[in-house]
Protein backbone atom coordinates (compact mmCIF):
# COMPACT_ATOMS: atom_id res chain seq x y z
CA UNK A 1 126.12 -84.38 -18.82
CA UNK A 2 128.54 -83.00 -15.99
CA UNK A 3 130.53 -80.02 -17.51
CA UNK A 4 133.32 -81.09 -14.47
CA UNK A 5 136.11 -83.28 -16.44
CA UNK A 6 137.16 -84.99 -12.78
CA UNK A 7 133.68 -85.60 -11.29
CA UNK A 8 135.75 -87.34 -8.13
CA UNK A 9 137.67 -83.43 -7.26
CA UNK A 10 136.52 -82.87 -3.74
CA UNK A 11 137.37 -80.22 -1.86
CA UNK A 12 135.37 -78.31 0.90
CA UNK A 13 134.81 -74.41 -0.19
CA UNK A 14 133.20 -72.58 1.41
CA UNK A 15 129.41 -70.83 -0.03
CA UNK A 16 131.80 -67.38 -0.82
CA UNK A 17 134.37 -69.38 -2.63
CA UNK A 18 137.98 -69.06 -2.29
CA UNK A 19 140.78 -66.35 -3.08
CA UNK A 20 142.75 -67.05 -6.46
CA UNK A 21 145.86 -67.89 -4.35
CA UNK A 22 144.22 -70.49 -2.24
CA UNK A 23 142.25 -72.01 -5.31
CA UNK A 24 145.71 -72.07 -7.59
CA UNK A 25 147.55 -73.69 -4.64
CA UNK A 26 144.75 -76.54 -4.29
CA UNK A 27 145.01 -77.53 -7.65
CA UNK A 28 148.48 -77.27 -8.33
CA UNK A 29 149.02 -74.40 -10.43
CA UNK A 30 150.60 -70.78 -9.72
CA UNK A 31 148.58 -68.08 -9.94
CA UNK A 32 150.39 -66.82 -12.97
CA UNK A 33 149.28 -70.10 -14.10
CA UNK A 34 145.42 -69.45 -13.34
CA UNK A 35 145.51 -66.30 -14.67
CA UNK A 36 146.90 -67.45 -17.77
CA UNK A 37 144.49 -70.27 -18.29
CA UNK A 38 141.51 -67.33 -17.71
CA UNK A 39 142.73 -65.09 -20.25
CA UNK A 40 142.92 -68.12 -22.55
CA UNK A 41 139.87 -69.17 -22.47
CA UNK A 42 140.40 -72.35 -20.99
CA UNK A 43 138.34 -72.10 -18.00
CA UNK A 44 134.18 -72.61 -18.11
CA UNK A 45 133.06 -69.26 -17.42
CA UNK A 46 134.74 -65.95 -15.68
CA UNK A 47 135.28 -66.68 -12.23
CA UNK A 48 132.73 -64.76 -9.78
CA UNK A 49 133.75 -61.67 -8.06
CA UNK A 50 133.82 -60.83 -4.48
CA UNK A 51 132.24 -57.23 -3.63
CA UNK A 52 135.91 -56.40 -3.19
CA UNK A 53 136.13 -57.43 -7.03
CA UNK A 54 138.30 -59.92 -5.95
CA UNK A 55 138.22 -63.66 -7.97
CA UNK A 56 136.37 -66.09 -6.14
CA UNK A 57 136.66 -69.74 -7.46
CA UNK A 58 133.87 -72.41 -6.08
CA UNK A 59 133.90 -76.13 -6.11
CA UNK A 60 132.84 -76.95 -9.64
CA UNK A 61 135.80 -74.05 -10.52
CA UNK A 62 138.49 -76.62 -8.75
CA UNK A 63 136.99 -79.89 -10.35
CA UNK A 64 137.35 -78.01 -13.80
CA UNK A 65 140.59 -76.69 -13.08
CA UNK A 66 141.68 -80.07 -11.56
CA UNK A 67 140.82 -81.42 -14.93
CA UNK A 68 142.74 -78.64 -16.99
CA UNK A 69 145.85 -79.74 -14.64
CA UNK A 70 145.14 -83.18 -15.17
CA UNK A 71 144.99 -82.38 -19.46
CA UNK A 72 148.19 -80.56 -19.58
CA UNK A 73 150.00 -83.16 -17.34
CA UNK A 74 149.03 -85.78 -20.15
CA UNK A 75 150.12 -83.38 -22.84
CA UNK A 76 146.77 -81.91 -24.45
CA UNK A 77 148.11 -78.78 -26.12
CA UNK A 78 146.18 -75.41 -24.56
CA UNK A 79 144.36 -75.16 -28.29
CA UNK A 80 143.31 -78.58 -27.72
CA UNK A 81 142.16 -77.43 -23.83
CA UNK A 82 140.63 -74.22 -25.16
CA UNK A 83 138.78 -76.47 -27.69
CA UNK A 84 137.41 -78.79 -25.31
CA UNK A 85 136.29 -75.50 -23.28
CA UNK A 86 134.68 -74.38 -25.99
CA UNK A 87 132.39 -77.42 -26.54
CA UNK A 88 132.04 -77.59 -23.05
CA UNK A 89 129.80 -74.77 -22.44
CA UNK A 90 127.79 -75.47 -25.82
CA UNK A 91 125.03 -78.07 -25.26
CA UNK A 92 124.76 -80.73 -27.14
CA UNK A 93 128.37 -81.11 -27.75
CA UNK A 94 128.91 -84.22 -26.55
CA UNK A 95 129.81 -85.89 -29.28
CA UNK A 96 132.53 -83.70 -30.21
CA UNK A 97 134.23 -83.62 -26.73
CA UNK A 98 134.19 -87.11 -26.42
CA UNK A 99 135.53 -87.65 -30.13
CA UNK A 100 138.45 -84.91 -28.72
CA UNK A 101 139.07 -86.97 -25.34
CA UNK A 102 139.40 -90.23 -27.47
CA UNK A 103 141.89 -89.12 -29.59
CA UNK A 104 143.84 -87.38 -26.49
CA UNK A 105 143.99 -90.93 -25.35
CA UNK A 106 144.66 -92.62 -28.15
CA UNK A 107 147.59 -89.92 -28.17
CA UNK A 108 148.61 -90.54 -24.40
CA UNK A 109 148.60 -94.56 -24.84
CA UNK A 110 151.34 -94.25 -27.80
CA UNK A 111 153.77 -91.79 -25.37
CA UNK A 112 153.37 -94.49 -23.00
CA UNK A 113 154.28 -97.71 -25.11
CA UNK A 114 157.23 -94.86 -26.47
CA UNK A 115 158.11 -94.80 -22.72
CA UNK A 116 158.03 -98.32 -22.50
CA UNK A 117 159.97 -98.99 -24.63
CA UNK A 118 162.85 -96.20 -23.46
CA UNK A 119 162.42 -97.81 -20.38
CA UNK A 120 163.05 -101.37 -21.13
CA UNK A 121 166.29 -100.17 -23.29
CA UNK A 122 167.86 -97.98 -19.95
CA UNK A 123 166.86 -101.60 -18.11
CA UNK A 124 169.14 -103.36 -20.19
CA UNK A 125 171.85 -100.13 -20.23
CA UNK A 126 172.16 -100.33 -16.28
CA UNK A 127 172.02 -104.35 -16.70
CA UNK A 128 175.07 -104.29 -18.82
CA UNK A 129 176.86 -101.47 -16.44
CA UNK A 130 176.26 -103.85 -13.67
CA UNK A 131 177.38 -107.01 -15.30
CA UNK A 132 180.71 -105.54 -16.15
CA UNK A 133 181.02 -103.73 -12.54
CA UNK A 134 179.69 -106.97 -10.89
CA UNK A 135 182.99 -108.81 -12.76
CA UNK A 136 185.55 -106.41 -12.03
CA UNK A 137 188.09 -106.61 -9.04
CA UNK A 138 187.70 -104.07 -6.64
């Protein structure tokens, strides 16, 4: 199974991978934020060096950060993320990490009815605000 949790992540890089800067910037994060998620353990594997030592992050690197982005956006805590990672460069853990996404998802659906449901109740808020406005004399 692909290790890359947003298969669809394409981006042209080219063979010598790009600068931590340019690779943070592409997928939306600072590179505070990069850094962070390294020293967590939250990425696959230790981003290649340049013979400068510098960090050089390839295409697969961007899909899997892409999908860390996309994780945190839907509010997977980073021990849930550095979980996932975990199983992620185990074989034969597919199980688990789809047992992990499920319940992420499961998780994500109820914040949404929640939402909903705040929603529909402002709806009716700004519905009442303009019925009484709407009746008023200017």
């Amino acid at each position: 199974m692909d290790e890359v949790i947003l298969p669809d992540v394409s981006v042209e890089v080219p063979p010598e991978g790009l600068p931590i800067g340019e690779a943070a910037a592409r997928c939306g994060l600072s590179v505070d934020t990069l850094r962070y998620y390294e020293r967590e353990g939250l990425t696959l594997h230790p981003a290649p060096r340049s013979a400068s030592g510098r960090r050089r992050y390839g295409a697969g690197d961007l899909a899997w950060l892409a999908g860390l982005v996309m994780l945190r956006e839907t509010g997977m805590p980073i021990a849930d993320i550095r979980r996932y990672a975990g199983l992620a460069r185990r074989r034969g853990t597919d199980a688990e990490r789809l047992q992990l996404l499920e319940q992420h998802r499961r998780e994500v659906i109820a914040r949404m009815e929640q939402t909903r449901r705040h929603l529909a109740a402002i709806d009716r808020k700004i519905a009442a605000y303009q019925s009484v406005i709407g009746t008023r004399e200017p």
